[in-house]
Protein backbone atom coordinates (compact mmCIF):
# COMPACT_ATOMS: atom_id res chain seq x y z
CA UNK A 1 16.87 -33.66 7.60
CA UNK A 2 13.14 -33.10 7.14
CA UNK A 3 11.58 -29.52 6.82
CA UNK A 4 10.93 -29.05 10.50
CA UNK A 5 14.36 -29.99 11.37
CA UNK A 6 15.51 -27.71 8.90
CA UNK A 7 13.49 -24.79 10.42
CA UNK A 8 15.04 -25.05 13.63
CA UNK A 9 18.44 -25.60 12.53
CA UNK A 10 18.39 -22.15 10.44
CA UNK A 11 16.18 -20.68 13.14
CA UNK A 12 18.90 -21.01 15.43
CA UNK A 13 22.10 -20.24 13.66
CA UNK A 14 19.98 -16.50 13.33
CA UNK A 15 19.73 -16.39 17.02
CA UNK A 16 23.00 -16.95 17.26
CA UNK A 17 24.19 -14.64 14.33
CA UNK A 18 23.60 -11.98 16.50
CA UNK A 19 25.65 -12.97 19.26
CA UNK A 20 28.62 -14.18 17.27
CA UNK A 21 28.48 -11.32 15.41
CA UNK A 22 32.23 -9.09 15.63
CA UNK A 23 29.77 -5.88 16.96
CA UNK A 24 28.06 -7.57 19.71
CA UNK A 25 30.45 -6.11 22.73
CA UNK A 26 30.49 -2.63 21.73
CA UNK A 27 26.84 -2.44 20.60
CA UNK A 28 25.29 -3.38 24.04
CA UNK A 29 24.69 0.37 25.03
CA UNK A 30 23.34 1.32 21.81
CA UNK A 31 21.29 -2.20 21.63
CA UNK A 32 19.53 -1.11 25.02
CA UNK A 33 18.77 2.51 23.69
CA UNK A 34 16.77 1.24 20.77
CA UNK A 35 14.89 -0.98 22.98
CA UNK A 36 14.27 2.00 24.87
CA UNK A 37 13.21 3.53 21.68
CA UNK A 38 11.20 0.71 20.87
CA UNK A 39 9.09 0.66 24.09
CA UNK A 40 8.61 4.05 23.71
CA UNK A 41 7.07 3.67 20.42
CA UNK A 42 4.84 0.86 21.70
CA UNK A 43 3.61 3.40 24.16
CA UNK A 44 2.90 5.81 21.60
CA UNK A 45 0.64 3.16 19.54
CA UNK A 46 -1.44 2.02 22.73
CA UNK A 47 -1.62 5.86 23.06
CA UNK A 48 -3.32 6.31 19.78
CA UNK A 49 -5.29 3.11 20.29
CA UNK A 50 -7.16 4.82 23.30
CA UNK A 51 -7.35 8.50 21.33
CA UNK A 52 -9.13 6.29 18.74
CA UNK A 53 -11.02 4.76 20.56
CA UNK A 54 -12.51 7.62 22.73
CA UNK A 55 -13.08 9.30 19.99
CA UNK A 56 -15.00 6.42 18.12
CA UNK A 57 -16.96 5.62 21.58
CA UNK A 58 -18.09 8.90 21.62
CA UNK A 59 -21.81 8.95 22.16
CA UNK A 60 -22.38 11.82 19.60
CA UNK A 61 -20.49 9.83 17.12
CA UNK A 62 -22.98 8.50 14.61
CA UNK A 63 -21.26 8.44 11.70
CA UNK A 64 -18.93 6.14 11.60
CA UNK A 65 -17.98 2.18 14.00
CA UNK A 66 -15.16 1.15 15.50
CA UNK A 67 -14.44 -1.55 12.78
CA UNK A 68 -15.00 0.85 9.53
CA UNK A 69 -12.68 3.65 11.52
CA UNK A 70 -9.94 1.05 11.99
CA UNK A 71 -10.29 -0.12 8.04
CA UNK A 72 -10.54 3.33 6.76
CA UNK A 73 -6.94 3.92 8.17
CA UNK A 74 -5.58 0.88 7.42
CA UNK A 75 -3.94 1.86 4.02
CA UNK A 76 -2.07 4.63 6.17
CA UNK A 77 -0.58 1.72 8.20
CA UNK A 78 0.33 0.04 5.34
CA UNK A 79 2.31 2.34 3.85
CA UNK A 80 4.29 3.99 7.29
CA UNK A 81 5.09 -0.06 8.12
CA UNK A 82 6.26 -0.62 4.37
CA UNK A 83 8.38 2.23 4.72
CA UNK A 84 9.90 1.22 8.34
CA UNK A 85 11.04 -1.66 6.71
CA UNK A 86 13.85 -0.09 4.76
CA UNK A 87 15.60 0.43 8.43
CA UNK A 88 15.67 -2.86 9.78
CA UNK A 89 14.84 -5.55 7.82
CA UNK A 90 16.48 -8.18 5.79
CA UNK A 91 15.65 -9.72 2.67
CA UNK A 92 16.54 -13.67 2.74
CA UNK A 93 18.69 -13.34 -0.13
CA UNK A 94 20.90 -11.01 1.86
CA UNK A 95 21.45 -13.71 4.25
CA UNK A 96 21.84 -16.47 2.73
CA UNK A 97 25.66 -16.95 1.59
CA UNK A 98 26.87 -19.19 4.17
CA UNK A 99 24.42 -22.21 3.25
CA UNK A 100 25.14 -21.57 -0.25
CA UNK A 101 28.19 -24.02 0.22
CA UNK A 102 26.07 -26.31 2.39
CA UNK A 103 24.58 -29.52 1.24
CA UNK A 104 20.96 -28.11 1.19
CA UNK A 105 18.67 -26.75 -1.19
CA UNK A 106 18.79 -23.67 -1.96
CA UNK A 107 14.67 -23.49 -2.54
CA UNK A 108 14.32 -24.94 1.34
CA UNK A 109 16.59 -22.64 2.53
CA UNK A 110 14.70 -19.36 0.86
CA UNK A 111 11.66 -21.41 1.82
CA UNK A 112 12.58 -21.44 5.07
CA UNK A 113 13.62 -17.91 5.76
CA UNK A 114 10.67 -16.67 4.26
CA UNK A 115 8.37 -18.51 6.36
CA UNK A 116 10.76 -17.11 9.23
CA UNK A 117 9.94 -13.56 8.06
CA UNK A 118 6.49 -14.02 7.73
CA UNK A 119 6.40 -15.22 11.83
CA UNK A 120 9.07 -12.23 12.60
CA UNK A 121 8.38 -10.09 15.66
CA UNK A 122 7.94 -6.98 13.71
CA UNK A 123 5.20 -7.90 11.96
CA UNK A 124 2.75 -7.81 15.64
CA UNK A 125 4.22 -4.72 16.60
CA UNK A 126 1.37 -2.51 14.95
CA UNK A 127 -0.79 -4.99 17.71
CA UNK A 128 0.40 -2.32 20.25
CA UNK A 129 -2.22 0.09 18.21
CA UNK A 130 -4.68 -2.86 17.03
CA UNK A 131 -5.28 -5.01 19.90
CA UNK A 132 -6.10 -2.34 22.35
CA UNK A 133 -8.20 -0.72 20.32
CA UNK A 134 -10.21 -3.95 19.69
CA UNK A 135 -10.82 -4.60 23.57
CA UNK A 136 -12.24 -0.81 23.85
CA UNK A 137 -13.84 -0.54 20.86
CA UNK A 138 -14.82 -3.79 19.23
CA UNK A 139 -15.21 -6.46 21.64
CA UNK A 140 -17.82 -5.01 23.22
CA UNK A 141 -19.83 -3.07 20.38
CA UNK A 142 -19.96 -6.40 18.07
CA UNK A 143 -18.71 -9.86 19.93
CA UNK A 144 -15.82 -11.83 19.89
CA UNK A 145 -16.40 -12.77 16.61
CA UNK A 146 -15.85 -10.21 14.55
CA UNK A 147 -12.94 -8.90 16.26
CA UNK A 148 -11.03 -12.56 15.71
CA UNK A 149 -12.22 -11.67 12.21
CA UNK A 150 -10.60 -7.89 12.49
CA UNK A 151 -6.98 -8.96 14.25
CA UNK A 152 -6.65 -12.18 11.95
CA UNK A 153 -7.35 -9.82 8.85
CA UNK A 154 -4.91 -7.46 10.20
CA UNK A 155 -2.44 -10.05 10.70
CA UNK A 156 -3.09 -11.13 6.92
CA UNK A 157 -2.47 -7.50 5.80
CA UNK A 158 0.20 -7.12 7.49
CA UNK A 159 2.24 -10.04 7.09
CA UNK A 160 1.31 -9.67 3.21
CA UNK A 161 3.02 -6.14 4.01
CA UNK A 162 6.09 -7.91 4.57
CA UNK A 163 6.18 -10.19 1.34
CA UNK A 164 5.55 -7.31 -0.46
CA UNK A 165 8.49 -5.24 0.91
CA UNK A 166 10.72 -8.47 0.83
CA UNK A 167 9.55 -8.34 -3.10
CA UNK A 168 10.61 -4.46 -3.78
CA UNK A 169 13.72 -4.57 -1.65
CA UNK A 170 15.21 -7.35 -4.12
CA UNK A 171 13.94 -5.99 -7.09
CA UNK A 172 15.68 -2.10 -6.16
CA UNK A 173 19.15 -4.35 -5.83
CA UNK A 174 18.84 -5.04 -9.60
CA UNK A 175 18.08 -1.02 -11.07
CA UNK A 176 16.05 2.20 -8.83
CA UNK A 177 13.53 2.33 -11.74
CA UNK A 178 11.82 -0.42 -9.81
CA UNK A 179 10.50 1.91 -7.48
CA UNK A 180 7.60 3.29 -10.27
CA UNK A 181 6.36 -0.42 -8.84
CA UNK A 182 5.54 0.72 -4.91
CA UNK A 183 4.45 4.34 -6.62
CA UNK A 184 1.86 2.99 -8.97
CA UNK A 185 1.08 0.63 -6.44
CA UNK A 186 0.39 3.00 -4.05
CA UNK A 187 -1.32 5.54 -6.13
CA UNK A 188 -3.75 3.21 -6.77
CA UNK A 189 -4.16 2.66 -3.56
CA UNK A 190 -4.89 6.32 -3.01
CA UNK A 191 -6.68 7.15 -6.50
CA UNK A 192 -10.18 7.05 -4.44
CA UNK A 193 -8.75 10.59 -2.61
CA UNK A 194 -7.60 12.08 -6.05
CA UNK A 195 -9.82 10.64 -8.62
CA UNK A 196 -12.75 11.60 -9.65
CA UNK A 197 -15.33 14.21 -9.85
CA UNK A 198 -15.88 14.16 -5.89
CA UNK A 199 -12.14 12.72 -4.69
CA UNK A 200 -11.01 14.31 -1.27
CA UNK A 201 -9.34 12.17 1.73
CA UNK A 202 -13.32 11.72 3.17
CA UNK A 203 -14.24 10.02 -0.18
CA UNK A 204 -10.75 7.49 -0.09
CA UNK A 205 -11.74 6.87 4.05
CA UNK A 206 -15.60 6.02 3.14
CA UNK A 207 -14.11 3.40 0.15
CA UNK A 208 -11.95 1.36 2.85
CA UNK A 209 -14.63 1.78 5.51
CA UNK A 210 -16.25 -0.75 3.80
CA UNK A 211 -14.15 -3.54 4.56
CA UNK A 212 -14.73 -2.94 8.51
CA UNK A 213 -18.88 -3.06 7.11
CA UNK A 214 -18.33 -6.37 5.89
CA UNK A 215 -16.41 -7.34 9.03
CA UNK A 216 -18.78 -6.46 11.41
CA UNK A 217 -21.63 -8.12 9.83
CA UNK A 218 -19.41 -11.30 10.32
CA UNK A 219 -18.51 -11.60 6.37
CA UNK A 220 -15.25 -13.70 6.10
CA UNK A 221 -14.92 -11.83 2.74
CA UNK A 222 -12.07 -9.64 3.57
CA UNK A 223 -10.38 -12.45 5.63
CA UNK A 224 -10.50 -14.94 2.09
CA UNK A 225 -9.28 -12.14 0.08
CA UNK A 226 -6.35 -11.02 1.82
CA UNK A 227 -5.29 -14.24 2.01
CA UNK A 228 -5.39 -14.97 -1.61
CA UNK A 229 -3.07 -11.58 -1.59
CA UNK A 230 -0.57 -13.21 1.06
CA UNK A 231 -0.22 -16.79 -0.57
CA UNK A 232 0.24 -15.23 -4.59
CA UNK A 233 3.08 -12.32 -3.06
CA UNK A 234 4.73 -15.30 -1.01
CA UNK A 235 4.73 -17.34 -4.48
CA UNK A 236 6.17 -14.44 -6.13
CA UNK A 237 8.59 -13.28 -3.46
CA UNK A 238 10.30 -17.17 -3.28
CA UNK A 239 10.71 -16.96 -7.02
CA UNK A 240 11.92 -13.87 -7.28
CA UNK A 241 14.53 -14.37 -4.07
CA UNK A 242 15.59 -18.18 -5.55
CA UNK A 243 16.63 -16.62 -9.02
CA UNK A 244 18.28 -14.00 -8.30
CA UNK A 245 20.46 -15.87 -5.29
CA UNK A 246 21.23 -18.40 -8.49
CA UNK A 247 21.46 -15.11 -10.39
CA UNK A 248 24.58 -14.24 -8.10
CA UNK A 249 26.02 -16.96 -7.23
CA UNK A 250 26.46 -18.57 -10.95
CA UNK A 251 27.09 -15.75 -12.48
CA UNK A 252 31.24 -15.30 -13.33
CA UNK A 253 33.05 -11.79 -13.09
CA UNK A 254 34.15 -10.39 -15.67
CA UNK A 255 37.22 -7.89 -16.98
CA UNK A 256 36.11 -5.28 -19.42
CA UNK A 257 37.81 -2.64 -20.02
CA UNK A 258 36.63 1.31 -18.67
CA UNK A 259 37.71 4.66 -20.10
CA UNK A 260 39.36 5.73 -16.66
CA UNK A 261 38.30 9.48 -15.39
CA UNK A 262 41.28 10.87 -14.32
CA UNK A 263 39.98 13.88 -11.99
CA UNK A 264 43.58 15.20 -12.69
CA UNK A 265 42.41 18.62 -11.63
CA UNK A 266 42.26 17.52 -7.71
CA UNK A 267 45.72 16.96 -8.11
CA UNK A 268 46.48 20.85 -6.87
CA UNK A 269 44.80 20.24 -3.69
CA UNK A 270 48.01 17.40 -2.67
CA UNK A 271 47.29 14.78 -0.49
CA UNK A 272 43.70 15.95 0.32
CA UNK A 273 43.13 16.01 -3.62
CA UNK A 274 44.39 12.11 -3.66
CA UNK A 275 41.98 10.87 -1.34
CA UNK A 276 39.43 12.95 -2.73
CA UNK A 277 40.14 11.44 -6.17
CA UNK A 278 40.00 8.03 -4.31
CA UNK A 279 36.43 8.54 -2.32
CA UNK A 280 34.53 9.22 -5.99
CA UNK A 281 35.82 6.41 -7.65
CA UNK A 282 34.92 4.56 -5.03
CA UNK A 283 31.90 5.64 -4.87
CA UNK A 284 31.38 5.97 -9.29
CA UNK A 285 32.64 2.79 -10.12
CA UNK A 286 31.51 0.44 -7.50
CA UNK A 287 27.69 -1.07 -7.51
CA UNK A 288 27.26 -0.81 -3.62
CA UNK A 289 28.49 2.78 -3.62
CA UNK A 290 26.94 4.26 -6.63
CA UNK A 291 23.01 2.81 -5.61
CA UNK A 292 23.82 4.84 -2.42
CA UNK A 293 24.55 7.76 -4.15
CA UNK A 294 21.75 7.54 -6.89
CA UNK A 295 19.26 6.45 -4.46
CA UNK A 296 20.07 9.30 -2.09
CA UNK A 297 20.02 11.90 -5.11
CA UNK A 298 16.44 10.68 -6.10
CA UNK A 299 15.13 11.30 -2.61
CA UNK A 300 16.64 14.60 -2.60
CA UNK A 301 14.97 15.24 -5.78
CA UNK A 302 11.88 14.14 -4.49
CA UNK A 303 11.29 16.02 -1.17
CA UNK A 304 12.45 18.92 -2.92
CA UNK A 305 9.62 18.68 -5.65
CA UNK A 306 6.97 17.40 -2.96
CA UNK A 307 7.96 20.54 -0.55
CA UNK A 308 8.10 23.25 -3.61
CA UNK A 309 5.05 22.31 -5.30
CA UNK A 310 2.60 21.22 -2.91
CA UNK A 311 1.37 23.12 0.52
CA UNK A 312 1.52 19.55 2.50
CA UNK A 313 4.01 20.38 4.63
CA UNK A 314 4.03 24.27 4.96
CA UNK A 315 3.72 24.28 8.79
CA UNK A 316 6.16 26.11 11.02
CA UNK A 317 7.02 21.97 12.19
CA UNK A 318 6.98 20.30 8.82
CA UNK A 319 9.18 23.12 7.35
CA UNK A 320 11.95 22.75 9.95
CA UNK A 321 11.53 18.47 9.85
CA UNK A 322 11.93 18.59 6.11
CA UNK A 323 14.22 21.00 5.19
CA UNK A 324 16.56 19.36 8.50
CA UNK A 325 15.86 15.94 7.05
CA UNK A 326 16.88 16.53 3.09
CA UNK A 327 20.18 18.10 4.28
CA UNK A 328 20.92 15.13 6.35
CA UNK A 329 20.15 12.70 3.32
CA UNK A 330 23.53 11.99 2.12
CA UNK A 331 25.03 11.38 5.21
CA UNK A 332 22.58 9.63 6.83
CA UNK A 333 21.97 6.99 4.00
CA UNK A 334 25.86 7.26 2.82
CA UNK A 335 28.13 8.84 5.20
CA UNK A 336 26.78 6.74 8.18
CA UNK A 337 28.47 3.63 6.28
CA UNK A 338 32.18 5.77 6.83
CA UNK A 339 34.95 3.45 7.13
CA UNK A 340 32.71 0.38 5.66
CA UNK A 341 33.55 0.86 2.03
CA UNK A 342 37.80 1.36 3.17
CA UNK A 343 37.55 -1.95 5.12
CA UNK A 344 37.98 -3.96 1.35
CA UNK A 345 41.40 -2.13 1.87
CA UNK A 346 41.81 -1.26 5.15
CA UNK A 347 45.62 -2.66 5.41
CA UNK A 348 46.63 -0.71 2.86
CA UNK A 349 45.30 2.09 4.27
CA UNK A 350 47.67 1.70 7.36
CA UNK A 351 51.13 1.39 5.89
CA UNK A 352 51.36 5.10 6.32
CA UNK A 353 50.95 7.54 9.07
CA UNK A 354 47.44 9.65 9.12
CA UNK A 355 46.30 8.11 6.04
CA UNK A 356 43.31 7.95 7.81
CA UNK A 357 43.52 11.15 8.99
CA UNK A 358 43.86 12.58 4.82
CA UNK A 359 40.95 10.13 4.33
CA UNK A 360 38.47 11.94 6.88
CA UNK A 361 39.53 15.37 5.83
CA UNK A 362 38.92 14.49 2.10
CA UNK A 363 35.35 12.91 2.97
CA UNK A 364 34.30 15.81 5.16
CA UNK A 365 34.98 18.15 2.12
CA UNK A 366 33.40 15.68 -0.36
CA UNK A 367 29.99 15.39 1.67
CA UNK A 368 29.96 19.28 2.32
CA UNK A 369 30.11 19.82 -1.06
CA UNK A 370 27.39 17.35 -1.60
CA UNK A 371 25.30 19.65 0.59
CA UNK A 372 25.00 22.30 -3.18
CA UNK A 373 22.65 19.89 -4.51
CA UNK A 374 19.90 20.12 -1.66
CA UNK A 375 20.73 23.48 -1.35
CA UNK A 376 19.94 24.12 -5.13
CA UNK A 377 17.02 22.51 -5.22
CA UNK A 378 15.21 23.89 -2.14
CA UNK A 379 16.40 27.26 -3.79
CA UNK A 380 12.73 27.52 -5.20
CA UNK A 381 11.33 26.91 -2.25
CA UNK A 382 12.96 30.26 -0.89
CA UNK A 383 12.16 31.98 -4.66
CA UNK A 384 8.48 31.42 -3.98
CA UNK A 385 8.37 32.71 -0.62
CA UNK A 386 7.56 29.57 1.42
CA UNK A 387 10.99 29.65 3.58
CA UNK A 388 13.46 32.43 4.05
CA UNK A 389 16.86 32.30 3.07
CA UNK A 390 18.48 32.58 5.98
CA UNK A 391 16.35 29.76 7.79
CA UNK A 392 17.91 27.44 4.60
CA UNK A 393 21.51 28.84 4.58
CA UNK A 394 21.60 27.72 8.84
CA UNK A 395 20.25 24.57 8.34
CA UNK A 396 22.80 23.74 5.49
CA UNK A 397 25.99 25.52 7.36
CA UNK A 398 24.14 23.67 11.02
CA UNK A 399 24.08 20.43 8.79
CA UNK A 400 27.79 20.47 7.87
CA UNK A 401 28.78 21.30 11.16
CA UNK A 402 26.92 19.59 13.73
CA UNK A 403 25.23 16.92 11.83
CA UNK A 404 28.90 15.78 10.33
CA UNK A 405 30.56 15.83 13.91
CA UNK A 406 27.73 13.43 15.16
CA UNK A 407 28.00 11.22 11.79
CA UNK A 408 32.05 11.51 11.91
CA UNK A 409 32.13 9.68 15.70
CA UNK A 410 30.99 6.19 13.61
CA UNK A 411 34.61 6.06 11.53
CA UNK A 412 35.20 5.38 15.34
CA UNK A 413 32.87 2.53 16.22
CA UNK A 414 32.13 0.68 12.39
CA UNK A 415 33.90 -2.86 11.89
CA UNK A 416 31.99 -3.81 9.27
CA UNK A 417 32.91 -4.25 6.04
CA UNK A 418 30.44 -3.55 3.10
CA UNK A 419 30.88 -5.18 -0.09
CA UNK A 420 31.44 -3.20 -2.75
CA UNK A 421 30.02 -5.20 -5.31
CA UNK A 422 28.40 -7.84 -4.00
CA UNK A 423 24.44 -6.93 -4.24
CA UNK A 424 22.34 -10.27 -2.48
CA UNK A 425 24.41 -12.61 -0.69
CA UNK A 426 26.51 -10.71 0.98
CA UNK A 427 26.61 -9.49 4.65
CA UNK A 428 24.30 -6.62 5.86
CA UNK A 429 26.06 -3.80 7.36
CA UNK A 430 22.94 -3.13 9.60
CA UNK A 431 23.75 -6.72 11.35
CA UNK A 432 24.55 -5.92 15.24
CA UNK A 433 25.48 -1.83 14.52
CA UNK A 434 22.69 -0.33 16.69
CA UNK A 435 25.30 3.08 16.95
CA UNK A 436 24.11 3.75 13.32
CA UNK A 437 20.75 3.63 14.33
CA UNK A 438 20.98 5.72 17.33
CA UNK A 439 23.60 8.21 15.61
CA UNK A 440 20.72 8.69 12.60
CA UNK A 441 17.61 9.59 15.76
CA UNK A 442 19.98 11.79 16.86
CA UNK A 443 20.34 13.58 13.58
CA UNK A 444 16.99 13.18 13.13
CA UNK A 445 15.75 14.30 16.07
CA UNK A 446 17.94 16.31 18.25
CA UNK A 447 18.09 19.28 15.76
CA UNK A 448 14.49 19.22 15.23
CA UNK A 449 14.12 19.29 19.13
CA UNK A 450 16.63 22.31 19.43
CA UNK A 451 15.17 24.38 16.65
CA UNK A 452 11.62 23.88 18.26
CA UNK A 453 12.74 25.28 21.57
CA UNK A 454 14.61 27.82 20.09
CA UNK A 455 11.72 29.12 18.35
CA UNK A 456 9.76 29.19 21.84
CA UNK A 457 12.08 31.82 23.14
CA UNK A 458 13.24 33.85 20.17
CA UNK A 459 11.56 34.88 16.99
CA UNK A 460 12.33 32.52 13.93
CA UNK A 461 15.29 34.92 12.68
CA UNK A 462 16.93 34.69 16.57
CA UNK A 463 16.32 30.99 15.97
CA UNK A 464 18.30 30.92 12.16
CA UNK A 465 20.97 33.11 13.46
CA UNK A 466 21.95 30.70 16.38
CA UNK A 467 21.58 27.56 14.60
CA UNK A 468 24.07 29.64 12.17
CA UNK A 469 26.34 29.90 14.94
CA UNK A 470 26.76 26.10 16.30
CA UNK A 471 27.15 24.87 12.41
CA UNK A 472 30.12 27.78 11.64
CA UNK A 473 31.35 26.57 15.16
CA UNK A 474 31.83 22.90 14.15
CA UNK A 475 32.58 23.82 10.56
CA UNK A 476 35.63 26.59 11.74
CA UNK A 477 36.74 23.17 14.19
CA UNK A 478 36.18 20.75 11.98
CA UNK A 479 40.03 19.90 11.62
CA UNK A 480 40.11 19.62 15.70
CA UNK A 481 37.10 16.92 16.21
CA UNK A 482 38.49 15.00 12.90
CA UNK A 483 42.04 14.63 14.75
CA UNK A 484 40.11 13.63 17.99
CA UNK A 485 38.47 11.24 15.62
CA UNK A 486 41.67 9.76 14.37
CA UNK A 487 43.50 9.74 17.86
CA UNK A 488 40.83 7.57 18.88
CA UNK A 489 40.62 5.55 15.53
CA UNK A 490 44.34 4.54 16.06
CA UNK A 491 43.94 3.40 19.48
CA UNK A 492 41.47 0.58 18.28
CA UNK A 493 43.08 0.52 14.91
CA UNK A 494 44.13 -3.73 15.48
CA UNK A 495 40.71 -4.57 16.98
CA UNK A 496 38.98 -2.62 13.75
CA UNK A 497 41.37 -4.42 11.28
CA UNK A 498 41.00 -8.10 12.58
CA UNK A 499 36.72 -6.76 12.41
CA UNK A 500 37.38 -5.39 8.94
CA UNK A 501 39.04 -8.74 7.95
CA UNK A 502 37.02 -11.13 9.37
CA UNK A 503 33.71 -9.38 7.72
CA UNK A 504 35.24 -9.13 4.55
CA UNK A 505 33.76 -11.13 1.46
């Protein structure tokens, strides 16, 4: 089999992994939501594309062309497409396993899916901004020439973008410290807007204007060096993907011996206390688990120190987005997953009646104590005068409430089991499960959209006081909707074992 047989071969067992995947009949509905979602979003680029571009066509705009605009902002995209990454894509180590056994190298398979990535469909969608902005505002203003040169540099960046994500996301798998990589990276990136006797954002803009000079005075300069960028980060992303697959996979478990923490003093609380005891050591002394937690912690801790110490995001709209979204951390990163970590030992977990049901109660108590550490740390915030107490208080109680019932439904719908241990061959749990996707817009979105209107009608403490209300609601009926839950757990409880089984490593 030569290389372009190959190709196909693997290119079409992933458009069929999809299909044979154990998710595929429930996740229709969700599946057409996020396309929804998706066109929606290509909307909103083209939208910008033409707000840029009337405002670069402007006849009283002399400062600054079409193609220097465009450049100036390009480190912006950059960064919001590195971080969109996180949600959706896969690394090709992650995918790998089941040609591991295969007759094939392992080099042509990595080879392979990283030449797959580099062709994937998200890296054109930021072409929904570029491309239209090119036929209004470069095309005509500077020829056909230099606007090949502008997309194909784009598409350099960009795909570059990807290796360099691809890079990061395997590194993170081995230790979190790895992230001082993207943040020196990225500082650097940004010095020109902090360093220096005249740094400001004007002085960083002018620096990457200069690439969209070049461009439109038909200098292939940018267009060479970019390329040098993408070819040395897809020579470092195969080597780092091949060793660490040969990492895993020749690498032999071993038994050493733990002191065991006994967390004898949830043994008051009964059953509840049992399965308490059972969701932290879960969670403490498995790898998949505990990078969850840590990772979710250190995003706490950041937020917290970017919203106390800086006046970014001091708006009436950033305050509510923020404060919402470092609440909904831990469940959205961790809690979304419920049921995934149990499906290692999901028959165990149904020789007895309402094990489950002890199981939910016992995580719903875990993650709302979880809620004290955002809590704590946005404490400042409130000490300094930026938000009011009671805005933070309704937001945590709204968070436990609402956000948990919304989060809760998925013990319902997720079949998939995650490995506990396993860190770059094994399955994905974002394969096929679009209802995690939708369930975290929701809880991104929907509170953000009801706080907004709120605060349209009523004054801001009106606005607390009800959002006070629905979370205490939820909270004071929390033992009601987790029952529901369960009832309707059971009822699929054969199709969700044969799913947890069959996606078990």
């Amino acid at each position: 089999m030569n290389t372009w047989d190959l190709y196909k071969e693997l290119r079409r067992h992933r458009k069929y992994a999809g299909i044979r995947n154990v998710n595929i009949t429930r996740n229709r509905t969700a599946k057409y939501v996020i396309y929804a979602l998706f066109a929606l979003l290509i909307i909103y680029l083209m939208l910008i594309a033409v707000g840029l571009a009337f405002v670069v066509n402007d006849k009283d705009n002399n400062e600054i062309s079409s193609l220097e605009l465009i450049s100036a902002l390009f480190p912006y995209i950059l960064l919001l497409d590195f971080l969109f990454r996180f949600i959706m894509q896969q690394t090709p180590s992650q995918i790998i396993k089941p040609y591991t056994l295969l007759p094939l190298k392992l080099s042509d398979c990595i080879d392979n899916f990283i030449f797959t990535s580099l062709l994937s469909p998200g890296n054109f969608v930021w072409f929904a901004l570029l491309l239209p902005y090119a036929l209004m505002s470069i095309v005509f203003s500077y020829g056909l020439l230099p606007t090949f040169l502008f997309l194909l540099y784009s598409l350099i960046l960009i795909m570059a973008n990807s290796q360099w994500y691809l890079i990061i996301r395997t590194l993170l798998s081995d230790t979190v410290a790895y992230w001082l990589i993207p943040i020196a990276v990225y500082a650097l990136i940004f010095s020109p807007s902090f360093i220096g006797k005249d740094s400001n954002i004007e002085r960083m803009l002018y620096f990457y204007s200069e690439t969209g000079t070049l461009i439109q005075n038909n200098n292939i300069l940018p267009v060479i060096f970019s390329s040098v960028i993408l070819v040395v980060l897809v020579l470092i992303n195969r080597k780092i993907q091949l060793s660490h697959v040969k990492k895993e996979i020749s690498s032999s478990e071993s038994s050493t011996s733990h002191k065991i923490n006994s967390f004898s003093f949830l043994d008051k609380f009964g059953e509840r206390g049992l399965y308490l005891q059972l969701e932290i050591k879960t969670i403490l002394r498995n790898k998949t688990p505990r990078k969850g937690l840590i990772y979710s912690i250190l995003l706490v801790v950041f937020f917290s120190c970017i919203i106390c110490y800086t006046s970014v995001y001091d708006s009436r709209y950033m305050t509510n987005f923020w404060c919402l979204y470092n609440l909904i951390i831990f469940g959205s990163t961790m809690l979304i997953n419920i049921m995934g970590n149990e499906g290692n030992y999901f028959d165990f977990l149904m020789t007895r009646r309402e094990n489950i049901l002890s199981l939910l109660n016992a995580k719903y108590l875990l993650y709302s104590l979880l809620l004290l550490l955002p809590f704590s740390l946005m404490l400042p915030i409130v000490i300094i005068g930026k938000w009011s107490m009671l805005m933070l208080v309704s937001y945590t109680i709204f968070t436990a409430g609402f956000q948990y019932f919304i989060i809760f439904q998925m013990a319902v719908y997720n079949r998939q089991t995650i490995p506990l241990n396993t860190k770059f061959t094994g399955r994905s749990n974002i394969e096929g499960n679009h209802f995690q996707i939708l369930a975290s817009i929701i809880c991104m979105l929907f509170p953000l959209v009801l706080v907004s209107m709120l605060q349209l009608v009523f004054k801001d403490s009106m606005s607390y006081i009800i959002i006070l209300i629905i979370g205490l609601i939820f909270i004071l009926t929390h033992s009601l909707w987790l029952r529901n839950i369960y009832k309707r757990f059971m009822k699929r409880r054969y199709t969700n074992m044969e799913a947890f089984r069959s996606t078990r490593q």
